[in-house]
N, C-alpha and C. Protein backbone atom coordinates (compact mmCIF):
# COMPACT_ATOMS: atom_id res chain seq x y z
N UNK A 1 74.84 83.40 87.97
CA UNK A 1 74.35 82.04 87.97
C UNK A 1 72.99 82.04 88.67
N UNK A 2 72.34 81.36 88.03
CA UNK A 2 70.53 81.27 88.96
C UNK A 2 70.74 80.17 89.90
N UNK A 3 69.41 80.58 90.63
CA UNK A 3 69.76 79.87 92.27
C UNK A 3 69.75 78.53 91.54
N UNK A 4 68.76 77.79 90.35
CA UNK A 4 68.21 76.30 89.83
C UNK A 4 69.91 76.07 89.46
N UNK A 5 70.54 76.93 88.94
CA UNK A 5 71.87 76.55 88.08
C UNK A 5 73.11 76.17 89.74
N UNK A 6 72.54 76.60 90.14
CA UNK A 6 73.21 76.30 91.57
C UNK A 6 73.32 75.53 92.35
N UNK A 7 72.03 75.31 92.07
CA UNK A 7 71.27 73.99 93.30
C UNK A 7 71.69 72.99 92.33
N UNK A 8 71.66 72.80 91.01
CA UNK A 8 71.88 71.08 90.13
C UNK A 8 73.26 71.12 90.49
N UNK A 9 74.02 72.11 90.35
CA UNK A 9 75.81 71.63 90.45
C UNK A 9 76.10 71.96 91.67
N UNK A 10 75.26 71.76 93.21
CA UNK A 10 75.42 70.98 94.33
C UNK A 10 74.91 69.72 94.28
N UNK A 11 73.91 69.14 93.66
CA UNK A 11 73.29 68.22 93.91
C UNK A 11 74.30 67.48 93.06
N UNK A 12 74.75 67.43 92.09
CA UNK A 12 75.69 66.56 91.24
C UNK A 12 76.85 66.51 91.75
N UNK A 13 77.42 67.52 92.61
CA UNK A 13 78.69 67.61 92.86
C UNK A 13 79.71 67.60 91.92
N UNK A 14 79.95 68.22 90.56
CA UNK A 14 80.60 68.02 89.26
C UNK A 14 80.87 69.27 89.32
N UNK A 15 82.22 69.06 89.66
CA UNK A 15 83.12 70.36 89.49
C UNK A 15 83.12 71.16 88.38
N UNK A 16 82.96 69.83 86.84
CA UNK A 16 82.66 70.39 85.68
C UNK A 16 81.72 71.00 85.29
N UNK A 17 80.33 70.77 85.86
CA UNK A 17 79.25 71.13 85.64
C UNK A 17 79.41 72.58 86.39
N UNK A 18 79.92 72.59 87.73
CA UNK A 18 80.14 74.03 88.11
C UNK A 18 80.99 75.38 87.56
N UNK A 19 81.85 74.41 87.17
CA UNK A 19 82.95 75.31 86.17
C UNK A 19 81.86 75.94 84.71
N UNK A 20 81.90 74.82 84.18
CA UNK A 20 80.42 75.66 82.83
C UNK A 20 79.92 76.47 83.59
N UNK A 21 78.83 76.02 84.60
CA UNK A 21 77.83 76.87 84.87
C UNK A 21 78.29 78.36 84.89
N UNK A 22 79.53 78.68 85.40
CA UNK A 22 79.67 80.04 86.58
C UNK A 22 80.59 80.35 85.34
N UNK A 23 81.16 80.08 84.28
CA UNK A 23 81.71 80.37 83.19
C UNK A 23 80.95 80.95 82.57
N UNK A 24 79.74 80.53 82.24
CA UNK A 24 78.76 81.07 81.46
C UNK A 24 78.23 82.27 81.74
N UNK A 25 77.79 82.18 83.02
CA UNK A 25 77.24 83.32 83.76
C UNK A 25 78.16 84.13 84.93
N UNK A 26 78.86 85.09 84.78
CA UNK A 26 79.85 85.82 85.74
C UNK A 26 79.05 86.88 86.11
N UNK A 27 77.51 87.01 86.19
CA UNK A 27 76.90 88.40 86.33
C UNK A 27 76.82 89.09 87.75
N UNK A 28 76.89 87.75 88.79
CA UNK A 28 77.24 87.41 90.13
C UNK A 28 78.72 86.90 90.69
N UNK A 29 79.35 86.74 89.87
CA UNK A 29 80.65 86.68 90.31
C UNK A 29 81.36 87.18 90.61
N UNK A 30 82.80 87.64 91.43
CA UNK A 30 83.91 88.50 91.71
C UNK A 30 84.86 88.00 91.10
N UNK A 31 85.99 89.19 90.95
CA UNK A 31 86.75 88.86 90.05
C UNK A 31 87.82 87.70 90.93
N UNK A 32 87.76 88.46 92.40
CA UNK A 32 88.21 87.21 93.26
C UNK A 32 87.69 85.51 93.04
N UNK A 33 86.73 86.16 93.16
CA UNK A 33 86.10 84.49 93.32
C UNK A 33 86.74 83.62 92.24
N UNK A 34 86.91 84.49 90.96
CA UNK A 34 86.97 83.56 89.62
C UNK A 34 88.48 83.63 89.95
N UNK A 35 89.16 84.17 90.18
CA UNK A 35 90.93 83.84 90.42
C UNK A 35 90.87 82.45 91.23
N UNK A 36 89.78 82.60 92.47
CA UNK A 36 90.40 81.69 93.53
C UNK A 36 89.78 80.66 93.35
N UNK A 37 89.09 80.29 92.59
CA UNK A 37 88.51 79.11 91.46
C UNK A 37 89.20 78.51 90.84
N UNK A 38 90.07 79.05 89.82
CA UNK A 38 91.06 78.81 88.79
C UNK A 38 90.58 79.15 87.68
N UNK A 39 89.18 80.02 87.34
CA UNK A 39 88.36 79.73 86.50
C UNK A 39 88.94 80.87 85.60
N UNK A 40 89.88 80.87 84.61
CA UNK A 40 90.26 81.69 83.52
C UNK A 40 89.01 81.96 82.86
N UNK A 41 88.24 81.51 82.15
CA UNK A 41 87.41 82.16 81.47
C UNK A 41 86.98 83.09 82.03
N UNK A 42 85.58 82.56 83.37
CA UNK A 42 84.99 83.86 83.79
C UNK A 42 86.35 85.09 84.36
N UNK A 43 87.68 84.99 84.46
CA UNK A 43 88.02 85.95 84.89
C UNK A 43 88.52 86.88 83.59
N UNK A 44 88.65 86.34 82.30
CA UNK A 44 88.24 86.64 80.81
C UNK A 44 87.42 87.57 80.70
N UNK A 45 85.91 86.66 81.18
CA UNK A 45 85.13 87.78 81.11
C UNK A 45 84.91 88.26 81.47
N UNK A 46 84.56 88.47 83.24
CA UNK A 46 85.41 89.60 83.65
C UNK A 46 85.81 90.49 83.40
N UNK A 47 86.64 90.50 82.92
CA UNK A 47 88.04 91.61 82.36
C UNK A 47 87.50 92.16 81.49
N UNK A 48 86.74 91.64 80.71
CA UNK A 48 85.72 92.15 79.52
C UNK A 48 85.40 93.27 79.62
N UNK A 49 84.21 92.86 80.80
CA UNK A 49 83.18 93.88 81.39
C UNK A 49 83.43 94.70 82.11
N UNK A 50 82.37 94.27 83.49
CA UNK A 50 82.40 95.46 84.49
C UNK A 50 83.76 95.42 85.67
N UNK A 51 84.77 94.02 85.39
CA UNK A 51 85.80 94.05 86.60
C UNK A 51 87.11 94.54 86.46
N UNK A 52 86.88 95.67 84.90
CA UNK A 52 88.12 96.45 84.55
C UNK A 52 88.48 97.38 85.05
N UNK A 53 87.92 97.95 85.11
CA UNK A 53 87.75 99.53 86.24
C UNK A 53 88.31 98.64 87.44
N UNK A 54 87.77 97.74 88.01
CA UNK A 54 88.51 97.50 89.21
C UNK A 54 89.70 96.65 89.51
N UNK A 55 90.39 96.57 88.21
CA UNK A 55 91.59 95.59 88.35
C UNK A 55 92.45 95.96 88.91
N UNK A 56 92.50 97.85 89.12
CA UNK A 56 93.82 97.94 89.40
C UNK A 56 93.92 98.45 91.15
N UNK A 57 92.34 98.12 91.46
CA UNK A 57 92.30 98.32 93.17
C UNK A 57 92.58 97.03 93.87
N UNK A 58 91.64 96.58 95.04
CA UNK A 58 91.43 95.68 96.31
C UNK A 58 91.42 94.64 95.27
N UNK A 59 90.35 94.90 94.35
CA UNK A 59 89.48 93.44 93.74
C UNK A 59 90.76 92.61 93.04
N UNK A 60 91.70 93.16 92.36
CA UNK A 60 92.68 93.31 91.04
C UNK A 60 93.77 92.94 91.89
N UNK A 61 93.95 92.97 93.47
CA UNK A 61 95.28 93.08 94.03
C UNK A 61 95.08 91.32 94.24
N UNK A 62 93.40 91.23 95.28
CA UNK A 62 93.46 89.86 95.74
C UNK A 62 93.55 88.98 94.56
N UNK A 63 92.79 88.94 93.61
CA UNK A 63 92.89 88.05 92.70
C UNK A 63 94.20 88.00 92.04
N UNK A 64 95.28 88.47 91.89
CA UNK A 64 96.36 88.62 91.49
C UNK A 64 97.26 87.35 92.55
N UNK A 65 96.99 87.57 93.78
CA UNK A 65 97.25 87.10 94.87
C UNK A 65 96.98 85.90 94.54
N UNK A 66 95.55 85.37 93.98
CA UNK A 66 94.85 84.02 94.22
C UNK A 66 95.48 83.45 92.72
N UNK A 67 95.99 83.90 91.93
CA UNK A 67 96.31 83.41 90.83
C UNK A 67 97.82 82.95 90.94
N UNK A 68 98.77 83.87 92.03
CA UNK A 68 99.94 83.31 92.20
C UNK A 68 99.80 82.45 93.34
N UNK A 69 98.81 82.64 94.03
CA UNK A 69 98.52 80.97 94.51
C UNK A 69 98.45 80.11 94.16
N UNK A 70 97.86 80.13 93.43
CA UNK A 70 97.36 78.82 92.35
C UNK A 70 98.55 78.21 90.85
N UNK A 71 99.56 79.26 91.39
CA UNK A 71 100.88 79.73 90.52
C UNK A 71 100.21 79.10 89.20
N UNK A 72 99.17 79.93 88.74
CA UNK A 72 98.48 80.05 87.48
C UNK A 72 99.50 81.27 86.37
N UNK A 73 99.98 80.79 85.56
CA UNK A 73 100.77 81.83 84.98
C UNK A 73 99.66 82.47 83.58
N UNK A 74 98.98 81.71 83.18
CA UNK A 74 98.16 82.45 82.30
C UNK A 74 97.27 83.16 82.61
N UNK A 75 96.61 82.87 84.15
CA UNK A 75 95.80 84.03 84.91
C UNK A 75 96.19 85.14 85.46
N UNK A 76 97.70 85.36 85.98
CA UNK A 76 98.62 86.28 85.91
C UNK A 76 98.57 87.01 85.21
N UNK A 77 99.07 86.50 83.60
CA UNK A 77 99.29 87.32 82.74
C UNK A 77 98.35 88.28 82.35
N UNK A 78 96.51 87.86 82.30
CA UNK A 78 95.70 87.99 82.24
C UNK A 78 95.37 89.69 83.07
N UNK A 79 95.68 89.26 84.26
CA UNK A 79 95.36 90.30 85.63
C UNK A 79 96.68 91.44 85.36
N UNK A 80 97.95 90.82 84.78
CA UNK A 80 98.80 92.05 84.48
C UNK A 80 98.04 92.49 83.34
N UNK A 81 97.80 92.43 82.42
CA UNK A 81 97.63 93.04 81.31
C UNK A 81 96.26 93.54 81.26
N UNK A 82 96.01 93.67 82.36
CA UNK A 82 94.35 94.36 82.35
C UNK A 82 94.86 95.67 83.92
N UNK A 83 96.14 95.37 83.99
CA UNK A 83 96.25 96.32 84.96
C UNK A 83 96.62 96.18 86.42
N UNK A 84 96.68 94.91 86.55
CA UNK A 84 96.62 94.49 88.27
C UNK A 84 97.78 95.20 88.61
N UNK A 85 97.61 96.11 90.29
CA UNK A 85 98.91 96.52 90.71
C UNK A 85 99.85 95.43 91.39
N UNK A 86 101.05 94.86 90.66
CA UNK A 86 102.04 93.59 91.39
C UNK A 86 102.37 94.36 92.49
N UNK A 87 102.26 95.56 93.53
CA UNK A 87 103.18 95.96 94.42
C UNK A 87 102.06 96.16 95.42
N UNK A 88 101.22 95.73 95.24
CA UNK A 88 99.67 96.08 96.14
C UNK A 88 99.72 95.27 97.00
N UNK A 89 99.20 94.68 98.32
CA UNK A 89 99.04 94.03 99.05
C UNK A 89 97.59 93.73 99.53
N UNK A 90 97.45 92.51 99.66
CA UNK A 90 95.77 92.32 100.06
C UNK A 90 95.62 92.73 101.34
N UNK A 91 94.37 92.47 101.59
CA UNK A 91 94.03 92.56 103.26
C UNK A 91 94.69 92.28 104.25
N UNK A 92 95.50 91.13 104.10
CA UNK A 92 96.51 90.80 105.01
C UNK A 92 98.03 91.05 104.89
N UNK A 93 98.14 92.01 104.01
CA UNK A 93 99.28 92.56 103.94
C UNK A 93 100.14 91.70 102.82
N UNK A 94 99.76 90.13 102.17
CA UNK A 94 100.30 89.89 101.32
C UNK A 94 100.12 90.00 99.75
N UNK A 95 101.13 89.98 99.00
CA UNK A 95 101.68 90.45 97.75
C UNK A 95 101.65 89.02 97.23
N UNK A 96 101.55 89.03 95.29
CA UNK A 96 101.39 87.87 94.67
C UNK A 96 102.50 87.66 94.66
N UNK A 97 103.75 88.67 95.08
CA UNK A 97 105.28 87.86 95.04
C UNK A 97 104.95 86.93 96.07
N UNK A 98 104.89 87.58 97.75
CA UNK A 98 104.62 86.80 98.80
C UNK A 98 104.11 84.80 98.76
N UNK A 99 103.09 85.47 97.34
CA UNK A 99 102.57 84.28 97.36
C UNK A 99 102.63 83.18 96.74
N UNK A 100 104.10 83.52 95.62
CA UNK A 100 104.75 82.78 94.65
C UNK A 100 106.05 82.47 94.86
N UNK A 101 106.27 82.80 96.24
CA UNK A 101 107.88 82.56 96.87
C UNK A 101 107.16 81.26 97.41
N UNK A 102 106.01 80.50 97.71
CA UNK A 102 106.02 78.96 98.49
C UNK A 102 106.22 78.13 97.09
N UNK A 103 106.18 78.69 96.48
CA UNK A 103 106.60 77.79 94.83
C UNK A 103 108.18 77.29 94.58
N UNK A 104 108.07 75.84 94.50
CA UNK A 104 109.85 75.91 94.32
C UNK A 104 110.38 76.18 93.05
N UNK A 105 108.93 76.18 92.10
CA UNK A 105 109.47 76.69 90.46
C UNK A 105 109.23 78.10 90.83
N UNK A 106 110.43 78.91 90.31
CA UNK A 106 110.68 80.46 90.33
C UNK A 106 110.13 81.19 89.04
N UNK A 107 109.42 80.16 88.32
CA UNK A 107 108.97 81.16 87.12
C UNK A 107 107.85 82.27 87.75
N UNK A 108 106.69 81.78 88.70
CA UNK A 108 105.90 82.97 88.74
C UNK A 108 106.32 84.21 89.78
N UNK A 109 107.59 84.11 90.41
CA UNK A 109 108.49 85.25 91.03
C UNK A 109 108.90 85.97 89.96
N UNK A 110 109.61 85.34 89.26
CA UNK A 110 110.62 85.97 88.05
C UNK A 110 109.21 86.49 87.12
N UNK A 111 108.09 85.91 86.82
CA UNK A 111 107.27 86.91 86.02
C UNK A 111 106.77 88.07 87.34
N UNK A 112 106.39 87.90 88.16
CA UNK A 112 106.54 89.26 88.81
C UNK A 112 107.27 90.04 89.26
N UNK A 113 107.99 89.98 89.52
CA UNK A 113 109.96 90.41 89.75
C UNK A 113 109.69 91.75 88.49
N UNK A 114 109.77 90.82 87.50
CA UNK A 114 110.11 91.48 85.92
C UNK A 114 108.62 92.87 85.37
N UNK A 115 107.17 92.39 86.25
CA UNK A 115 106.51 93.28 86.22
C UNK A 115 106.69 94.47 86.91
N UNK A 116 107.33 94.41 88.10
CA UNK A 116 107.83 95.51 89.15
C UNK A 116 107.82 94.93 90.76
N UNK A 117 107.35 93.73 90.87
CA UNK A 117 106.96 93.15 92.21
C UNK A 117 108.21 94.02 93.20
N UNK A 118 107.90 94.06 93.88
CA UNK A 118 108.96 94.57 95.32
C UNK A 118 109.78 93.21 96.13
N UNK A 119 110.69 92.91 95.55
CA UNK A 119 111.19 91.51 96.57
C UNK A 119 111.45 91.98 97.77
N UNK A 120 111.23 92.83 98.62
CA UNK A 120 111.03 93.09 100.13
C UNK A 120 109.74 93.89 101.02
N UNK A 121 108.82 93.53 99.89
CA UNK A 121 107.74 93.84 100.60
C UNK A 121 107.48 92.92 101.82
N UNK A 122 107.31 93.31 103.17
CA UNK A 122 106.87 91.95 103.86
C UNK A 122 105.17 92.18 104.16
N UNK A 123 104.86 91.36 104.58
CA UNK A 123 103.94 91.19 105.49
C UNK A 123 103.51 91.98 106.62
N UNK A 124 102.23 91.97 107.39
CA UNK A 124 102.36 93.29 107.97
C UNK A 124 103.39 93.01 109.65
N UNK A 125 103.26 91.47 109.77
CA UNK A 125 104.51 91.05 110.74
C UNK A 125 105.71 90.78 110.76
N UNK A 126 105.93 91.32 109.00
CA UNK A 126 107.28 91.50 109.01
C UNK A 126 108.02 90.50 107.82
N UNK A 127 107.49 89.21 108.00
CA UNK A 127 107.54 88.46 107.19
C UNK A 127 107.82 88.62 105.71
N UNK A 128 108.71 88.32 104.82
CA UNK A 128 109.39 88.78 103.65
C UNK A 128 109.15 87.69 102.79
N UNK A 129 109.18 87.99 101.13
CA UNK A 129 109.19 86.34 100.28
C UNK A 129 110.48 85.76 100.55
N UNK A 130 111.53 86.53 100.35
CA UNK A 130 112.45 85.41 100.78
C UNK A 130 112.70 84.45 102.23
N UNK A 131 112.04 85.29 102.87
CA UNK A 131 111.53 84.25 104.35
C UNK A 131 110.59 83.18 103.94
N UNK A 132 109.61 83.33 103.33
CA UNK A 132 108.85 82.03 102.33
C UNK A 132 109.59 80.92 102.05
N UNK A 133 110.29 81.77 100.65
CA UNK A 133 111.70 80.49 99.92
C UNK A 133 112.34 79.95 100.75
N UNK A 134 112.63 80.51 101.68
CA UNK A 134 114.16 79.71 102.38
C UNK A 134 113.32 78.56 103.73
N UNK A 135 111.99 79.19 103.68
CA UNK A 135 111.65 78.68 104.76
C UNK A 135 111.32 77.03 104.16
N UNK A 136 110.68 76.94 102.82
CA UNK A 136 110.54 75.84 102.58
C UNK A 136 111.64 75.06 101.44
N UNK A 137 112.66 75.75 101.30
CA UNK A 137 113.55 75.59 100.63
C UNK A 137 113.44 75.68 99.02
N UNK A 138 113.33 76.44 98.64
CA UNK A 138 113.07 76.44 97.18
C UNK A 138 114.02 77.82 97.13
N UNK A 139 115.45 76.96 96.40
CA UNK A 139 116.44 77.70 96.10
C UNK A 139 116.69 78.04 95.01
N UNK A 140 115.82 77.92 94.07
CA UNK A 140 115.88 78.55 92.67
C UNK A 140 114.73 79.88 92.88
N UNK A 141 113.56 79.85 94.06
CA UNK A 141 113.14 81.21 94.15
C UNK A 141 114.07 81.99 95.06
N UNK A 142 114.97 81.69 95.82
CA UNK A 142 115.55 81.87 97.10
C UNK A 142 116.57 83.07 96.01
N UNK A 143 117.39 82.13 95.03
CA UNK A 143 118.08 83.02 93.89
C UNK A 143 117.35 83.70 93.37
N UNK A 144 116.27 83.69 92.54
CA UNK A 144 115.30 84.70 91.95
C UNK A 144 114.96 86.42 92.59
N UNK A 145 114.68 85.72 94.10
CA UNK A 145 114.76 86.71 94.73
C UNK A 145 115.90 87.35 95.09
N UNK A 146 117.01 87.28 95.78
CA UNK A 146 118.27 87.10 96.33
C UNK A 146 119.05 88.01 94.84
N UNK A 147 118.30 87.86 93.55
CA UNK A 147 118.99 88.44 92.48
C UNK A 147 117.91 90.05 92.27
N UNK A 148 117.10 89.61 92.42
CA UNK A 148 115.86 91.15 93.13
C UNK A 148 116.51 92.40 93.76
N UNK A 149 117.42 91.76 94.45
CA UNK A 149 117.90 92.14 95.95
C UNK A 149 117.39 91.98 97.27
N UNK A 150 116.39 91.29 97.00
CA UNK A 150 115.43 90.85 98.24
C UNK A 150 116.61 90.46 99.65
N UNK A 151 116.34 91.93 100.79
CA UNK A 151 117.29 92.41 101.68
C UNK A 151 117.32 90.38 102.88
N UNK A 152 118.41 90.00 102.27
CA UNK A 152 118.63 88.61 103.51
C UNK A 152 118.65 88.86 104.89
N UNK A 153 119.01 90.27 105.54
CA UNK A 153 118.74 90.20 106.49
C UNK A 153 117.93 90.95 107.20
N UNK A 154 117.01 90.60 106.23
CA UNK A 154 115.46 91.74 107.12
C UNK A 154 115.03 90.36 108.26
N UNK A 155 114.33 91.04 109.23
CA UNK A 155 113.89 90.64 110.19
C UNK A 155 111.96 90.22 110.47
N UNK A 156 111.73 89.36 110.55
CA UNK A 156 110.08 89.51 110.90
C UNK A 156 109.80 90.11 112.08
N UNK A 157 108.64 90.44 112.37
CA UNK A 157 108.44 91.17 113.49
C UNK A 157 108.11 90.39 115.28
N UNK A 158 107.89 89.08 115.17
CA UNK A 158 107.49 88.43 116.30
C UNK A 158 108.63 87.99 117.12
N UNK A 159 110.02 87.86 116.55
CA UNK A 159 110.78 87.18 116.81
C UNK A 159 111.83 87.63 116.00
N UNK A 160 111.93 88.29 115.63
CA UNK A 160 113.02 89.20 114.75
C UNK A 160 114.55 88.04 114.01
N UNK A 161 113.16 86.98 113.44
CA UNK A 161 114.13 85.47 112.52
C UNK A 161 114.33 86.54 111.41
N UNK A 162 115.13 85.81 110.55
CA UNK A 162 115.69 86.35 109.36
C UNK A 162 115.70 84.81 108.22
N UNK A 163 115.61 85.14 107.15
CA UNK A 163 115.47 83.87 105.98
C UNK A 163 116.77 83.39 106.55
N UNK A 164 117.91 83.40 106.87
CA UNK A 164 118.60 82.16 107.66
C UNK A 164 118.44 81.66 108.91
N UNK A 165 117.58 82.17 109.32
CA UNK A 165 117.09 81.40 110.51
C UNK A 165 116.23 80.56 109.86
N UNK A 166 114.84 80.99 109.21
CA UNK A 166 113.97 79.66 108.52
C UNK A 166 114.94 79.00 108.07
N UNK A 167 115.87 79.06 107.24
CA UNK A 167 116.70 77.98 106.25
C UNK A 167 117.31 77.05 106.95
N UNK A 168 118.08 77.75 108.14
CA UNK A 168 118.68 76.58 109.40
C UNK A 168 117.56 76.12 109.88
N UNK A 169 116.70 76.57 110.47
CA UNK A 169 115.22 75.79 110.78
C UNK A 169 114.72 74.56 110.66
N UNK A 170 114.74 74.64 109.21
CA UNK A 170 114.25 73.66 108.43
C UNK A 170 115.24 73.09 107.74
N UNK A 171 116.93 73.31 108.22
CA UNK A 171 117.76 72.21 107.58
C UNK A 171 118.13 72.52 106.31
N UNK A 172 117.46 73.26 105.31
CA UNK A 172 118.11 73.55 104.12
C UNK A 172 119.41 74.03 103.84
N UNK A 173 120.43 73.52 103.96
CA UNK A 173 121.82 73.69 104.01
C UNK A 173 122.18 75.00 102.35
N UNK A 174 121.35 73.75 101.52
CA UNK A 174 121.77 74.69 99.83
C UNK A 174 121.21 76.10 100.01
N UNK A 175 120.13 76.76 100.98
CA UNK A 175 119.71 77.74 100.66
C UNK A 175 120.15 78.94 102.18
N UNK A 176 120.74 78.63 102.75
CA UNK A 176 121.75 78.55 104.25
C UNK A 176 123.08 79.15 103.40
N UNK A 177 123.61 78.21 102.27
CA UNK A 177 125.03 78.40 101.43
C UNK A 177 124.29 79.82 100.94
N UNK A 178 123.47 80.12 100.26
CA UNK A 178 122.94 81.07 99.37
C UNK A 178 122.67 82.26 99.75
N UNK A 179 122.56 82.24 101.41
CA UNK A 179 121.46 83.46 101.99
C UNK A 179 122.95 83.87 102.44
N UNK A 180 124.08 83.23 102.93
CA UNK A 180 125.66 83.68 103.26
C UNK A 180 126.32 84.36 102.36
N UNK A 181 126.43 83.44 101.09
CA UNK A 181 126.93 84.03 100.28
C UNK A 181 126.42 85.41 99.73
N UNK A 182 124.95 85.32 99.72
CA UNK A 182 124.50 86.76 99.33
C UNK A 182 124.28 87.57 100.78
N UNK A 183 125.78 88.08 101.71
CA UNK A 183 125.85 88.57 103.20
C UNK A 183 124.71 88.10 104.30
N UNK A 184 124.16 87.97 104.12
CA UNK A 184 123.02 86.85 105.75
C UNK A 184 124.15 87.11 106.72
N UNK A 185 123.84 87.78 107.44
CA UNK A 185 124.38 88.07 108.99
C UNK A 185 124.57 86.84 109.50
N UNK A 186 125.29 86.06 110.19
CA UNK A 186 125.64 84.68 111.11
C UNK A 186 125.91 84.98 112.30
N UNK A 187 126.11 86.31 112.65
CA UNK A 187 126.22 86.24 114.33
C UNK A 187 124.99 86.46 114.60
């Protein structure tokens, strides 16, 4: 994007006008940036070009990350099929499972689940997706995972809680029933 193409879609403030602009032109873009945008095209093109070779490193892991943030399932699909590693972890140690367990719809777990995602990868403090799910209650990922095998009684590292501790935490009784039934330690 040129600095003039830059400066009009600050001065307008038109998200749309920014979206064209940086669509058009990805010659300056990361493949991050265009994940954590939402911007499918440029990450299209992208993929095209020169950000193939790097889909399946750092660049390919975060944006994978920023797309199950954005629990974008067609930008997903996009970043799998150009190679993204689902078992990679960004800089901070999280995974696009990690980052599709705060979702209470379980479809973008279950599409990474089904690519190879690790349902017990944690965090580098320990922190697990099913500590995510249960923490905010979303018991259809809580099952998604929980059917993974995603281990119920792994521990985080600060405080050595377990996804039934978040679930009692925060009161979620249905996902408390779920983390028991699938063994969750209670003493």
């Amino acid at each position: 994007m040129t600095m003039r193409a830059r400066i009009l879609a600050g001065l307008l403030g038109s998200t749309m006008f920014a979206g064209a602009a940086l669509a058009a032109d990805t010659s300056d873009m990361s493949l991050v940036t265009a994940a954590k945008q939402g911007d499918r095209a440029a990450v299209q093109s992208l993929l095209n070009g020169r950000a193939k070779q790097n889909v399946a490193g750092v660049e390919g892991t975060a944006a994978l990350v920023w797309a199950a943030t954005r629990n974008d399932m067609a930008m997903t699909d996009l970043l799998l099929r150009a190679g993204a590693n689902v078992k990679s972890a960004n800089e901070f140690g999280a995974t696009a499972l990690y980052a599709a367990a705060e979702h209470a719809d379980p479809a973008m777990a279950l599409k990474l689940l089904a690519a190879g995602a690790d349902a017990n990868m944690p965090l580098m403090s320990g922190e697990t997706p099913l500590m995510v799910a249960a923490s905010r209650g979303n018991i259809e990922t809580v099952r998604a995972l929980l059917k993974a095998n995603a281990n119920p009684n792994a521990k985080e590292e600060n405080g050595g809680h377990t996804a039934l501790m978040y679930a009692l935490t925060e009161r979620h009784a249905e996902v408390v029933e779920e983390l028991v039934k699938h063994g969750a330690d209670v003493n």
